[in-house]
Protein backbone atom coordinates (compact mmCIF):
# COMPACT_ATOMS: atom_id res chain seq x y z
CA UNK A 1 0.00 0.00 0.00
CA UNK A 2 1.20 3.14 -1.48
CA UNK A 3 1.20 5.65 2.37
CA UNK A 4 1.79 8.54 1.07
CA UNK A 5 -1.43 8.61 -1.36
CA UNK A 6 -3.54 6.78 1.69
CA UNK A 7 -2.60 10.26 3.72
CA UNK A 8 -3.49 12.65 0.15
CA UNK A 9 -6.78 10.29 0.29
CA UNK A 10 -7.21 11.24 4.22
CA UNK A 11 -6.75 14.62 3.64
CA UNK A 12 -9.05 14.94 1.18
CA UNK A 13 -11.72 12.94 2.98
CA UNK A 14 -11.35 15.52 5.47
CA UNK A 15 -11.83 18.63 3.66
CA UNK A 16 -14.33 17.65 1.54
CA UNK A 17 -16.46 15.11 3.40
CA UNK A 18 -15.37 14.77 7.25
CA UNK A 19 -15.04 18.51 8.49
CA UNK A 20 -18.43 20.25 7.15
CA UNK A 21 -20.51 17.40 8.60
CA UNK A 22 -18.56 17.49 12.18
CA UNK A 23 -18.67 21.13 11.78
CA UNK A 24 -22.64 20.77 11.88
CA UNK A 25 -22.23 18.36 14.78
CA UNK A 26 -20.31 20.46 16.94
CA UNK A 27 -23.64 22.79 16.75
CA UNK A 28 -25.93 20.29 18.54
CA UNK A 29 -26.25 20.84 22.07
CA UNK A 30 -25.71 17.20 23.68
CA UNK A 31 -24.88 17.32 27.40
CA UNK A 32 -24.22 14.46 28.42
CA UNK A 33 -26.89 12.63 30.82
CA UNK A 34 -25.08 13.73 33.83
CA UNK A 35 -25.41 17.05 33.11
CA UNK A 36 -29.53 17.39 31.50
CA UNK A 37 -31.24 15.49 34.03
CA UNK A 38 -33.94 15.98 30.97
CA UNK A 39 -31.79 14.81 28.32
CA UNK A 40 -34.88 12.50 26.74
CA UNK A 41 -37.05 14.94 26.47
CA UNK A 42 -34.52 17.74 24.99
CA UNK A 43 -33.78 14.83 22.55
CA UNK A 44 -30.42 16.28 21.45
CA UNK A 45 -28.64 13.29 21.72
CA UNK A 46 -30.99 11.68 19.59
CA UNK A 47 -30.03 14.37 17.41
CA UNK A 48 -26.51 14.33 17.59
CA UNK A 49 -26.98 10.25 16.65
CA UNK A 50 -29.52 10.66 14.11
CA UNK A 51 -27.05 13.40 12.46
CA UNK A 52 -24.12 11.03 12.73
CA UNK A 53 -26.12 8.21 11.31
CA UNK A 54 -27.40 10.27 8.29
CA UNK A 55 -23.72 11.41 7.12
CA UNK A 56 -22.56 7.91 7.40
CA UNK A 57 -25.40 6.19 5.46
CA UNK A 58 -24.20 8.25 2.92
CA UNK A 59 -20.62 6.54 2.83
CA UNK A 60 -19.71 3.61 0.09
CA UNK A 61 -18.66 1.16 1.97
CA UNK A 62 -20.50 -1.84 0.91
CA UNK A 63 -22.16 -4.26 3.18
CA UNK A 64 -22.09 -2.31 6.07
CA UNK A 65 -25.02 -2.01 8.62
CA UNK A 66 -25.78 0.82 10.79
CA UNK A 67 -27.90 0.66 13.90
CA UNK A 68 -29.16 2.80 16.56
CA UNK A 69 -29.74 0.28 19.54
CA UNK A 70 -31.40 1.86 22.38
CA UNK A 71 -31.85 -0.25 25.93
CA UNK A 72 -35.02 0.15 27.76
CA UNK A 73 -34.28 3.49 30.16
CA UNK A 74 -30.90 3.90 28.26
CA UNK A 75 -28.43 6.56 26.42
CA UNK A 76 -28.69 5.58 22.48
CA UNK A 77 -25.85 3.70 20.90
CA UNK A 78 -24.75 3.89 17.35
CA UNK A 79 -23.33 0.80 15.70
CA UNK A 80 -21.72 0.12 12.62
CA UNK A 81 -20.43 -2.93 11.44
CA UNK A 82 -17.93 -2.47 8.73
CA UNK A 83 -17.12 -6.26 7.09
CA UNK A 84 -13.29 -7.20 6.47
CA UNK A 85 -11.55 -7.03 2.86
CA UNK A 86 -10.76 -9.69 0.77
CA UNK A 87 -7.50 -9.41 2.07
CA UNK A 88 -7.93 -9.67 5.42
CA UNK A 89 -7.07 -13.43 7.47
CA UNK A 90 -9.95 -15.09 7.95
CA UNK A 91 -8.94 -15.82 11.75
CA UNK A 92 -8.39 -11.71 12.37
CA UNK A 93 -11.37 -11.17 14.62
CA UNK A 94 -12.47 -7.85 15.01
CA UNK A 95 -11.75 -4.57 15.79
CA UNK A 96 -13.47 -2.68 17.96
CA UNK A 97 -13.53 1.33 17.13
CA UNK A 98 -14.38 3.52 19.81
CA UNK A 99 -15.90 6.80 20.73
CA UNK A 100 -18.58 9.03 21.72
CA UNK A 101 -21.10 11.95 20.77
CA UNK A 102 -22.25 12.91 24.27
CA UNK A 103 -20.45 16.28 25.50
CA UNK A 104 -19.35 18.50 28.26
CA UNK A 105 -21.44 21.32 29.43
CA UNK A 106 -20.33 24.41 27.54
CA UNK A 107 -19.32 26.95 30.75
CA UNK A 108 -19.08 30.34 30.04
CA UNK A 109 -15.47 32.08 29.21
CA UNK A 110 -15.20 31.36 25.70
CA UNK A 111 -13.07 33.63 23.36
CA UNK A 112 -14.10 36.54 21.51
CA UNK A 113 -15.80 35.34 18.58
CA UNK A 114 -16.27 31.60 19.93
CA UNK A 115 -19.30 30.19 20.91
CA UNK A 116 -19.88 26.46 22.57
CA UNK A 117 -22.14 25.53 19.92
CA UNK A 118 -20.52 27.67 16.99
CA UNK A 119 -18.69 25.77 14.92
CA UNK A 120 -15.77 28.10 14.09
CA UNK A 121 -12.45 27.40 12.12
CA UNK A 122 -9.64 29.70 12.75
CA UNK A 123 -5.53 29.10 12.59
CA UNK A 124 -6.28 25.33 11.67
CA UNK A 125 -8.65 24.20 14.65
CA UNK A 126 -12.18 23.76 14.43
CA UNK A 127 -13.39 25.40 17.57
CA UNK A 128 -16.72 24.49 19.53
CA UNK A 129 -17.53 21.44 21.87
CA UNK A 130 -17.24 18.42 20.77
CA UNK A 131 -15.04 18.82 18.24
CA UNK A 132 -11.92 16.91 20.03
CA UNK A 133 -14.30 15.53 22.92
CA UNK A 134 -15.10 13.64 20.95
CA UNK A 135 -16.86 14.06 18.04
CA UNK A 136 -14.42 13.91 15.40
CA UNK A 137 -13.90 9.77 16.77
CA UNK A 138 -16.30 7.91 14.36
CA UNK A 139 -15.52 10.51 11.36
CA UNK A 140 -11.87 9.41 11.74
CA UNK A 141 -12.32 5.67 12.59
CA UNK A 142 -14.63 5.44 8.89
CA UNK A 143 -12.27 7.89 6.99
CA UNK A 144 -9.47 5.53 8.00
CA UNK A 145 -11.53 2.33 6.74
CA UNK A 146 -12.61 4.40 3.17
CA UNK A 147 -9.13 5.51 2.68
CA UNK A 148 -7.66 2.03 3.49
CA UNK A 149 -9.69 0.80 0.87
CA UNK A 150 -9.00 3.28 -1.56
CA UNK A 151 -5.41 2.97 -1.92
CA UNK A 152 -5.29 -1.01 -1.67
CA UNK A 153 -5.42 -2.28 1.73
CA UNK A 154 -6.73 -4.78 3.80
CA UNK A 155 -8.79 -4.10 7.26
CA UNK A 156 -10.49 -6.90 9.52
CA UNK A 157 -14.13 -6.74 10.29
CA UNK A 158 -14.85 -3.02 12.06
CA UNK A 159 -17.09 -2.50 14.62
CA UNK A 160 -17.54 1.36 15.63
CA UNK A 161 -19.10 1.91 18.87
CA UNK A 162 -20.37 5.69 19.23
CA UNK A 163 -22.23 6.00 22.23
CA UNK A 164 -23.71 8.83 24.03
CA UNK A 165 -22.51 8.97 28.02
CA UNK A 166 -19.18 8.48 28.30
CA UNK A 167 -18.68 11.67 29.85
CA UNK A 168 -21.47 10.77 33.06
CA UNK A 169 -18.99 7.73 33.22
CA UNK A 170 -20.28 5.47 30.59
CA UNK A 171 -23.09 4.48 32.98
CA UNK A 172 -24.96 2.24 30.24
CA UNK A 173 -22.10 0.78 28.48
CA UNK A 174 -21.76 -2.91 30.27
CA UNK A 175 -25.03 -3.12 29.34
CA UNK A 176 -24.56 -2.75 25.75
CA UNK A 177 -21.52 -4.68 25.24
CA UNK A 178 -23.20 -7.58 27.33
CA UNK A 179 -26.26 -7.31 24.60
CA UNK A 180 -23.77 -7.11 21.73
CA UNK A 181 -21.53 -9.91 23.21
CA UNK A 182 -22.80 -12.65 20.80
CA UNK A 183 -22.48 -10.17 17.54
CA UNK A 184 -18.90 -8.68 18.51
CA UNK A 185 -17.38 -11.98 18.31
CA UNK A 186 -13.36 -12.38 18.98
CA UNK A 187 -12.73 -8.71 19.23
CA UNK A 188 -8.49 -8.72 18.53
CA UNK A 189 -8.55 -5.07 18.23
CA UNK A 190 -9.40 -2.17 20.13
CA UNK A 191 -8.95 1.29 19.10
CA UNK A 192 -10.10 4.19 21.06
CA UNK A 193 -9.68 7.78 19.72
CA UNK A 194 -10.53 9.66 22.87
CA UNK A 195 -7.22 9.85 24.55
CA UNK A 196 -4.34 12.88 24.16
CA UNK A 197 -1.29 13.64 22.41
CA UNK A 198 1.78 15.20 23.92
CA UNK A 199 2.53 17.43 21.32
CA UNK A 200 1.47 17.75 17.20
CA UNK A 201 4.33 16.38 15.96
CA UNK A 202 4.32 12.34 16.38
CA UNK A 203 1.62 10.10 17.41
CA UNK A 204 1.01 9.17 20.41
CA UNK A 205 -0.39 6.11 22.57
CA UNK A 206 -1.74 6.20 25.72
CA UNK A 207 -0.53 3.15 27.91
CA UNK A 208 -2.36 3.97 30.70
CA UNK A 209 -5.32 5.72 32.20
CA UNK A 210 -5.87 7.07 35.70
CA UNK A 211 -9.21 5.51 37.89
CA UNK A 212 -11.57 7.61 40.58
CA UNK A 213 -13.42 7.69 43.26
CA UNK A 214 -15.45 10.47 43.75
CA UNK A 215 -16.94 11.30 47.23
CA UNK A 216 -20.08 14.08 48.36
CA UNK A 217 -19.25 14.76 51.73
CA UNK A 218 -21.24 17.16 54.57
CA UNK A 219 -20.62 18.17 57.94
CA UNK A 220 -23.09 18.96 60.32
CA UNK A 221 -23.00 20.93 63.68
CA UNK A 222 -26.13 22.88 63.98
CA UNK A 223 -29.94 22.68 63.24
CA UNK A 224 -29.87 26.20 62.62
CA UNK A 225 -27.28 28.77 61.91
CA UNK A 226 -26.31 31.07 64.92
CA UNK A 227 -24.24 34.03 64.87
CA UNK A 228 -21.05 33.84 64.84
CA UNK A 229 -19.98 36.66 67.49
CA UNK A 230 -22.44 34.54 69.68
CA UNK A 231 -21.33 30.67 68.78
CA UNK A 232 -17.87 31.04 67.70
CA UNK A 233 -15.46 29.68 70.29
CA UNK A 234 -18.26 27.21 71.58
CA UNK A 235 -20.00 25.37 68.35
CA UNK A 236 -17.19 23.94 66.17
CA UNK A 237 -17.06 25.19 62.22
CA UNK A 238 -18.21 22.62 60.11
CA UNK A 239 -15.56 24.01 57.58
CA UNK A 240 -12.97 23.57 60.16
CA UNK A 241 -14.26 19.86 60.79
CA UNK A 242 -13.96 18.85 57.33
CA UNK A 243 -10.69 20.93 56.36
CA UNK A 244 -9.51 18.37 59.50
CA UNK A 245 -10.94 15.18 57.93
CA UNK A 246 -9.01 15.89 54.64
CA UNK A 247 -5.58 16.24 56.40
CA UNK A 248 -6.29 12.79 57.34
CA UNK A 249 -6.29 12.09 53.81
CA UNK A 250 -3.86 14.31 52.14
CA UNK A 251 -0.89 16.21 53.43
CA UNK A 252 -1.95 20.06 52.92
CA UNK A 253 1.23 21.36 51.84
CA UNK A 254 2.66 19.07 49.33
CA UNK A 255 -0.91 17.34 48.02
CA UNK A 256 0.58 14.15 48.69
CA UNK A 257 -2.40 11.39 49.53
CA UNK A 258 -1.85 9.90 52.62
CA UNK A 259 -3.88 6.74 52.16
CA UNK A 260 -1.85 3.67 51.23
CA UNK A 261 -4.71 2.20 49.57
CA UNK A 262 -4.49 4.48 47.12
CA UNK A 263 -0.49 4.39 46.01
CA UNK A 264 1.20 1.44 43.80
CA UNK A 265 4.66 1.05 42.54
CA UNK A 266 4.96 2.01 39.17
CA UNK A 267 5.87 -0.70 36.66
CA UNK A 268 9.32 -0.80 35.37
CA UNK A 269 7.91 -0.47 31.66
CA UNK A 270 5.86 2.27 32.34
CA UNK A 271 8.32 4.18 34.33
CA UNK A 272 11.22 3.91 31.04
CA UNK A 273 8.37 5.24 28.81
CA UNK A 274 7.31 7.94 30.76
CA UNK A 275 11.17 9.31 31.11
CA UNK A 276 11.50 8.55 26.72
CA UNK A 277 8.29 10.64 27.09
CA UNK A 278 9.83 13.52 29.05
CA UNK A 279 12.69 13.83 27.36
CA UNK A 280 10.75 15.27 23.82
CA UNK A 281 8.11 17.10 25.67
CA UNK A 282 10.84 18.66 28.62
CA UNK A 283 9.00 21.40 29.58
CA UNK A 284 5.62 21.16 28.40
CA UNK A 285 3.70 20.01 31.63
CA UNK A 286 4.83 23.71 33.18
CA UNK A 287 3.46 25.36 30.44
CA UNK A 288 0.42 23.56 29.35
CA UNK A 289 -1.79 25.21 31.87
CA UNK A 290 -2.63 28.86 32.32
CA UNK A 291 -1.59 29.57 35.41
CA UNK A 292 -1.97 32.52 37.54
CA UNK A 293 0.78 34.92 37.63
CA UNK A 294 3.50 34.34 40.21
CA UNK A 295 1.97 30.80 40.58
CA UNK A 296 4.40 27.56 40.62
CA UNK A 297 4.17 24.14 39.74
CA UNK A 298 3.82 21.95 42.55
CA UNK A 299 7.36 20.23 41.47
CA UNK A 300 10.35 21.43 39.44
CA UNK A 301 11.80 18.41 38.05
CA UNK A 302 9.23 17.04 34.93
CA UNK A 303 9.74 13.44 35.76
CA UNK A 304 7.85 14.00 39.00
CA UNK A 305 4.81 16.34 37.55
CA UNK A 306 4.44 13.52 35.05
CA UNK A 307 4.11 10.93 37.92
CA UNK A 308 1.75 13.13 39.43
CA UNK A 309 -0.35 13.46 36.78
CA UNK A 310 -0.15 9.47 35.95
CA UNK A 311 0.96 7.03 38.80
CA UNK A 312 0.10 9.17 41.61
CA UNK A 313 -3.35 9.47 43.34
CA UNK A 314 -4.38 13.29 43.72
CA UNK A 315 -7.51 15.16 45.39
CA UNK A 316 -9.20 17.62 43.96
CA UNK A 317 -12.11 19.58 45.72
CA UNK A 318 -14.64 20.38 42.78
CA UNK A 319 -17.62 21.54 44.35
CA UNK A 320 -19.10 23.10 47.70
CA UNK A 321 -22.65 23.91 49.04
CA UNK A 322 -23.64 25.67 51.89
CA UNK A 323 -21.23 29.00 51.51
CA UNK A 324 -23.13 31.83 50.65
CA UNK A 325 -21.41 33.97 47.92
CA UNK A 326 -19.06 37.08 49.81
CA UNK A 327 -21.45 39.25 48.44
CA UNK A 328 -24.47 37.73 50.41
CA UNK A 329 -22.40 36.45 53.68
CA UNK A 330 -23.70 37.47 57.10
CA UNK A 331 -22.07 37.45 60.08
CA UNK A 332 -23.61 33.68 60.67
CA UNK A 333 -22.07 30.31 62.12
CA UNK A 334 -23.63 28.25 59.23
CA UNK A 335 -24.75 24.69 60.29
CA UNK A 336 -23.32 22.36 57.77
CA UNK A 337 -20.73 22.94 55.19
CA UNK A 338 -20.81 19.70 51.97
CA UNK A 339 -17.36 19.36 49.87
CA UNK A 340 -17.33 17.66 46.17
CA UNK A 341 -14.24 15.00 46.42
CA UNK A 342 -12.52 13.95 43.25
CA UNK A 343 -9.80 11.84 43.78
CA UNK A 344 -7.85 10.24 40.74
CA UNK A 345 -6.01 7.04 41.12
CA UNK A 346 -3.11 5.22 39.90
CA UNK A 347 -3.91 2.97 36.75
CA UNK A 348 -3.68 -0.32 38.84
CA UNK A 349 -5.27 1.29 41.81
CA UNK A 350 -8.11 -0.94 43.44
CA UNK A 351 -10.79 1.71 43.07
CA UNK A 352 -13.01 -0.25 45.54
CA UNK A 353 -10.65 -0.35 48.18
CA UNK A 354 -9.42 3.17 48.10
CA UNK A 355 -13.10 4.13 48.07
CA UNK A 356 -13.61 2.20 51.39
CA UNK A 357 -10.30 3.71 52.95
CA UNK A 358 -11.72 7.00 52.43
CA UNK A 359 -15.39 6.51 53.84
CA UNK A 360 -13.24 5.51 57.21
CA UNK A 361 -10.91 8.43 56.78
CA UNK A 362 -14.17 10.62 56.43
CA UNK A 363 -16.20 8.72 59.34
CA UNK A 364 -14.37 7.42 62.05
CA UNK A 365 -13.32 9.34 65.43
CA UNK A 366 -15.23 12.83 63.94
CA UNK A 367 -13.94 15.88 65.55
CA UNK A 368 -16.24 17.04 67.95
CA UNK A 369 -18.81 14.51 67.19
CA UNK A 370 -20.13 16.12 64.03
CA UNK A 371 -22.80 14.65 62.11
CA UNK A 372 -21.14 13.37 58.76
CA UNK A 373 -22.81 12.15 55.85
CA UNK A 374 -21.50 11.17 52.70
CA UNK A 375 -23.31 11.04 49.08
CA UNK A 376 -22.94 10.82 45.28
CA UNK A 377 -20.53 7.95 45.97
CA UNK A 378 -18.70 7.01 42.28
CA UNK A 379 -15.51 4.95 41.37
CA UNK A 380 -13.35 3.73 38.12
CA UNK A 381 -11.30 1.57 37.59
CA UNK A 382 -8.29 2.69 35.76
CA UNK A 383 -6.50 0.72 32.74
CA UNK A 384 -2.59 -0.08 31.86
CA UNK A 385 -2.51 -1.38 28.64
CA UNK A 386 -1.08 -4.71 28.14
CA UNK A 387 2.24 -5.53 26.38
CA UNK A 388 2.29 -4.54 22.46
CA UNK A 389 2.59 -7.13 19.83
CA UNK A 390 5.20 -7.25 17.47
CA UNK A 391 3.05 -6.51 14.81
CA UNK A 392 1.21 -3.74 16.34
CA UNK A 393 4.90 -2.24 17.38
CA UNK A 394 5.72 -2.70 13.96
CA UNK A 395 2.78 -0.80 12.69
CA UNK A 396 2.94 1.94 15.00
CA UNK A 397 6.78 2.08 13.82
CA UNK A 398 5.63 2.54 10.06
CA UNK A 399 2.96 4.87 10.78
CA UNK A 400 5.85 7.07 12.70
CA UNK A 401 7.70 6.68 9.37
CA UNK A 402 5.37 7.53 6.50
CA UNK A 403 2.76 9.79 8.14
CA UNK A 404 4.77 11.48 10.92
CA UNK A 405 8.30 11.43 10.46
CA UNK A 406 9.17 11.71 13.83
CA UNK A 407 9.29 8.39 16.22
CA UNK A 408 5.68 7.26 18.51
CA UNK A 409 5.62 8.06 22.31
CA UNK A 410 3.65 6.95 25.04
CA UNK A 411 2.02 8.73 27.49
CA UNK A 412 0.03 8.16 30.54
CA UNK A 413 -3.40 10.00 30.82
CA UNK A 414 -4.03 11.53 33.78
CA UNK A 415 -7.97 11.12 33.14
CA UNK A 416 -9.94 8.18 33.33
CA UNK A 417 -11.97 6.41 30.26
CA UNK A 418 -14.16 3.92 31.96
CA UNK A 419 -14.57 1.93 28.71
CA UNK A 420 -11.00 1.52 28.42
CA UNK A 421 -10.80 -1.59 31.08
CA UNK A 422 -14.38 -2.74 31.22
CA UNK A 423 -13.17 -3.61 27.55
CA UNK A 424 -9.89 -4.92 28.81
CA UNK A 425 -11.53 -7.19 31.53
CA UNK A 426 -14.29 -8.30 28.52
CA UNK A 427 -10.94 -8.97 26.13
CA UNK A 428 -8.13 -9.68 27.46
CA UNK A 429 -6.22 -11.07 24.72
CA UNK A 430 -6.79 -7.80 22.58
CA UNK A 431 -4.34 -5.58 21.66
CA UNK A 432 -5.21 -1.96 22.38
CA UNK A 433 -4.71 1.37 20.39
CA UNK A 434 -5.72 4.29 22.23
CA UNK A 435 -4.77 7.76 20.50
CA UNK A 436 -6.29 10.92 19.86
CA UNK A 437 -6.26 14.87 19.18
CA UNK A 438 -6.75 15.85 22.48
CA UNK A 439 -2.97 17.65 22.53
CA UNK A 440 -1.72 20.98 23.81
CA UNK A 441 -4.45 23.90 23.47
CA UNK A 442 -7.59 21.76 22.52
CA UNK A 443 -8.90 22.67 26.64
CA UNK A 444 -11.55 19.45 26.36
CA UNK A 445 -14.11 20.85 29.40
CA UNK A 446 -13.17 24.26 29.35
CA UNK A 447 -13.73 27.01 26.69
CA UNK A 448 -12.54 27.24 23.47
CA UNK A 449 -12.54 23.63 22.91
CA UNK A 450 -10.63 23.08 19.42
CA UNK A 451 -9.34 20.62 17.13
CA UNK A 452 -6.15 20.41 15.93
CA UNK A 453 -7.11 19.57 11.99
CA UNK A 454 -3.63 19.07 10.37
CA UNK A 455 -3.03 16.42 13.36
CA UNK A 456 -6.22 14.63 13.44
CA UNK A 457 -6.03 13.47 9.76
CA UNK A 458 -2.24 11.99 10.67
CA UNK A 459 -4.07 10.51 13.32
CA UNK A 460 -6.30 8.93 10.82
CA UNK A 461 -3.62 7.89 8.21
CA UNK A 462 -1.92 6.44 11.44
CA UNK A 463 -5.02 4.30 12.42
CA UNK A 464 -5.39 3.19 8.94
CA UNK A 465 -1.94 2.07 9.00
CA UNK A 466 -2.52 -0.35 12.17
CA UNK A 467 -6.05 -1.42 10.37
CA UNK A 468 -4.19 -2.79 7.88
CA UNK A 469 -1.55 -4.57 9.61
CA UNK A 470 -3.87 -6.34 12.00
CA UNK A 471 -5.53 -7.51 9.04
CA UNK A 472 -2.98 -9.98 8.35
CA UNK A 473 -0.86 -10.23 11.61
C-alpha cells in the first residue's frame, strides 16, 4: 500500500467530506446525561446520533449495517459494522472502534468570537464542543476504513461503537456490550480515539489511564445557623471539621495522599516510557496550563509532575454547598458545610478499596462529634494497557515513518476512560490502540474547545496504518 497517497486520500476525505458534517455536529447541544437530568425529552442526543447516522449512510462502503440500539431506560448507541476485505485473514477477529457523541457542558469564558455551539475554524482548529471531545472519533475511525480501501489495503471486520454517556462515566455501556456480546465476536482489536497527544508532531499512545473515586461529603454541627460573634469559640465550624478530615487524607502542603490504599509502585515499563516521554516534551507540563501569575508548579523536576499526573493518586475539591457567595455572607455560624471529592487514582489502583479507605478516613473518630454524611458515591477503575505485539509495534513504527516522520511516544493520561478496562476485563487477549487529538491547546471541558485539523487526519492515516496490519498479523 502506497502511504503517502492513503494520507493525500485522508486529507481529502477531510476537507471535503469529514469537516463540514462534524462542523454541523459540533452545533448540537448534547450534554451528556449527567449534566440534562432531561436529556430525553430535549432529545439532542438523539439528534446528535440521528445526524451522525445520516452522514454515514451516505458513505460507500459496501455491506455495512448501521444501527441505533437503544436499551429500555438507556443513552442511544450507534453501531456500525464495517465487514473485512478480501485481504484480510480469515482468523483476524475484530476490531473494535471507539468513541462518543455525548459532550461536556459548555461553561461560560469562551473567546471573543467563539461560541460552545458555533462551529468556528480559525488558525487550523475547528473550535466548539465536541469537536476533540469527541466528536471527530467515528468521522476518523470510517475515513481511516474508506481511505484504506482506496489505496489497496486490507482491514479486519470493524465494529464502531459511538455512544452517548461516556462523559457521566459510561453508565450504560456494560449493558450494551453484554447485549452485543454474541455479535462482537473475537474482538483482537481495540482502538479508542478519545485519549491525548503530547505534542502535534508524532503520534502518540496512551498506555495507561488514571481511575476515581469520587466522594459528596457534609458536615453537620447545627440545626440552625447562629451568629457567629455569639457561637464562635463554643460550636465547632463545620468548615474547620472537614478541612480536618481531609488532612487525614492528604498532606496540605505538598498534596501528597496519605492513604496507602491508594499508592502502587509504578511498573518498570511504564516508568522507562514515561522518562523517553519527558525527554521530547521537557517542559511542556509547566506550560500547558494557564496559570496565575507568580503561581508555581507543585514540582520542578518534569519526571515528577508527570508521575503526578499518571501514577500518583491526587484530590481535587470540585464543588461546595452551603457557603453563601461574599457578596451575600452574614455574620452567621452556618450549620453544615458539603465538599465535592474527586480523587484520581493510579492505573492499577483498586478503586473499591481506596473508596472504602476513604469513607473511614471521612467517618471514624469525627472531631467534635459532628454529624457526617456522605453522598454521590462514584468509582473507576483505571486501565494499563497490556504488552504490544510485534506486529502492532511494527505498525505503529511505520505509521511514525510515513505519516509522521518523527518516532511514537507513550504517554500516561491523567484522566480516566471507563470503557478503556471494562473492555480490557471483557478482552483480554486484545491488543489496544488508544490515541487521539486531544494535545496541547484543545482545553476538552473548558472554553474554546478546538481541534487540531492538520493532526487529526495523521491521526487517521496512522489508524489506517494499524487497520491494515492487523488484518494480516
Amino acid at each position: 500500500m502506497d502511504r503517502a497517497a492513503l494520507t493525500r486520500t485522508v486529507q481529502g476525505l477531510w476537507d471535503d467530506d469529514v469537516l463540514p458534517s462534524l462542523s454541523e455536529l459540533v452545533a448540537v447541544p448534547a450534554v451528556s446525561p449527567a449534566f440534562d437530568p432531561q436529556w430525553a425529552a430535549s432529545g439532542h442526543l438523539d439528534a446528535a446520533v440521528e445526524h451522525m447516522r445520516r452522514w454515514l449512510a451516505g458513505r460507500t462502503l459496501p455491506n455495512t449495517t448501521i444501527e441505533v440500539i437503544q436499551l429500555d431506560g438507556r443513552t442511544p448507541l450507534l453501531v456500525v459494522d464495517i465487514p473485512a476485505t478480501d485481504g484480510a485473514k480469515a482468523d483476524a477477529g475484530t476490531v473494535l472502534l471507539y468513541g462518543h457523541l455525548d459532550k461536556q457542558p459548555p461553561v461560560g469564558g469562551w473567546s471573543e468570537g467563539l461560541d460552545p455551539w458555533k462551529p468556528v475554524i480559525r488558525d487550523g482548529r475547528l473550535y466548539g464542543r465536541g469537536s476533540v471531545d469527541d466528536g471527530y472519533a467515528g468521522y476518523a475511525a470510517v475515513a481511516a476504513i474508506e481511505a484504506l480501501r482506496a489505496n489497496g489495503g486490507s482491514h479486519a471486520r470493524c465494529v464502531l461503537l459511538l455512544e452517548t454517556g461516556e462523559e457521566s462515566g459510561s453508565p450504560d455501556l456494560p449493558a450494551y456490550l453484554e447485549h452485543l456480546a454474541d455479535r462482537l465476536g473475537r474482538v483482537s482489536l481495540v482502538v479508542c480515539l478519545d485519549s491525548g497527544a503530547g505534542d502535534y508532531e508524532r503520534l502518540w499512545l496512551t498506555t495507561s489511564l488514571r481511575g476515581l473515586v469520587q466522594v459528596e461529603v457534609t458536615a453537620h454541627v447545627l440545626d440552625v445557623g447562629q451568629h457567629s460573634g455569639a457561637a464562635t469559640g463554643v460550636v465547632p465550624s463545620s468548615f474547620r471539621v472537614l478541612r480536618a478530615l481531609l488532612d487525614r487524607i492528604e498532606d496540605p502542603l505538598t498534596g501528597e495522599i496519605r492513604l496507602p490504599e491508594m499508592s502502587v509502585d509504578v511498573p518498570d515499563d511504564r516508568m522507562a516510557e514515561l522518562r523517553d516521554t519527558v525527554e521530547v516534551t521537557r517542559g511542556a507540563l509547566r506550560t500547558m496550563f494557564p496559570l496565575a501569575q507568580g503561581v508555581r508548579p507543585v514540582a520542578d523536576d518534569d519526571v515528577e509532575l508527570a508521575l503526578n499526573r499518571t501514577w500518583r493518586p491526587t484530590l481535587s475539591v470540585i464543588g461546595a454547598d452551603g457557603l453563601p457567595a461574599p457578596a451575600d455572607a452574614g455574620n452567621v455560624l452556618r450549620p453544615w458545610t458539603t465538599l465535592c471529592l474527586s480523587f484520581r487514582l493510579p492505573p492499577t489502583a483498586d478503586a473499591d478499596a481506596a473508596l472504602a479507605a476513604v469513607r473511614r478516613a471521612l467517618t471514624t473518630d469525627v472531631p467534635y462529634g459532628a454529624r457526617i454524611e456522605l453522598g454521590r458515591l462514584e468509582t473507576g477503575s483505571g486501565w494499563n494497557a497490556p504488552t504490544l505485539a510485534p506486529w502492532l509495534r511494527n505498525a505503529l513504527d511505520a505509521a511514525s515513518e510515513d505519516v509522521f516522520g518523527e518516532p511514537w511516544r507513550t504517554l500516561g493520561e491523567g484522566g480516566s476512560i471507563p470503557f478503556m478496562g471494562l473492555l480490557h476485563d471483557a478482552y483480554p487477549e486484545a491488543q489496544f490502540v488508544v490515541t487521539g487529538a486531544l494535545g496541547p491547546g484543545s482545553n476538552a471541558h473548558v472554553p474554546d474547545e478546538s481541534l487540531h485539523l492538520e493532526y487529526v487526519a495523521k491521526v487517521t492515516a496512522g489508524v489506517a496504518v494499524v487497520l491494515d496490519a492487523h488484518a494480516t498479523a
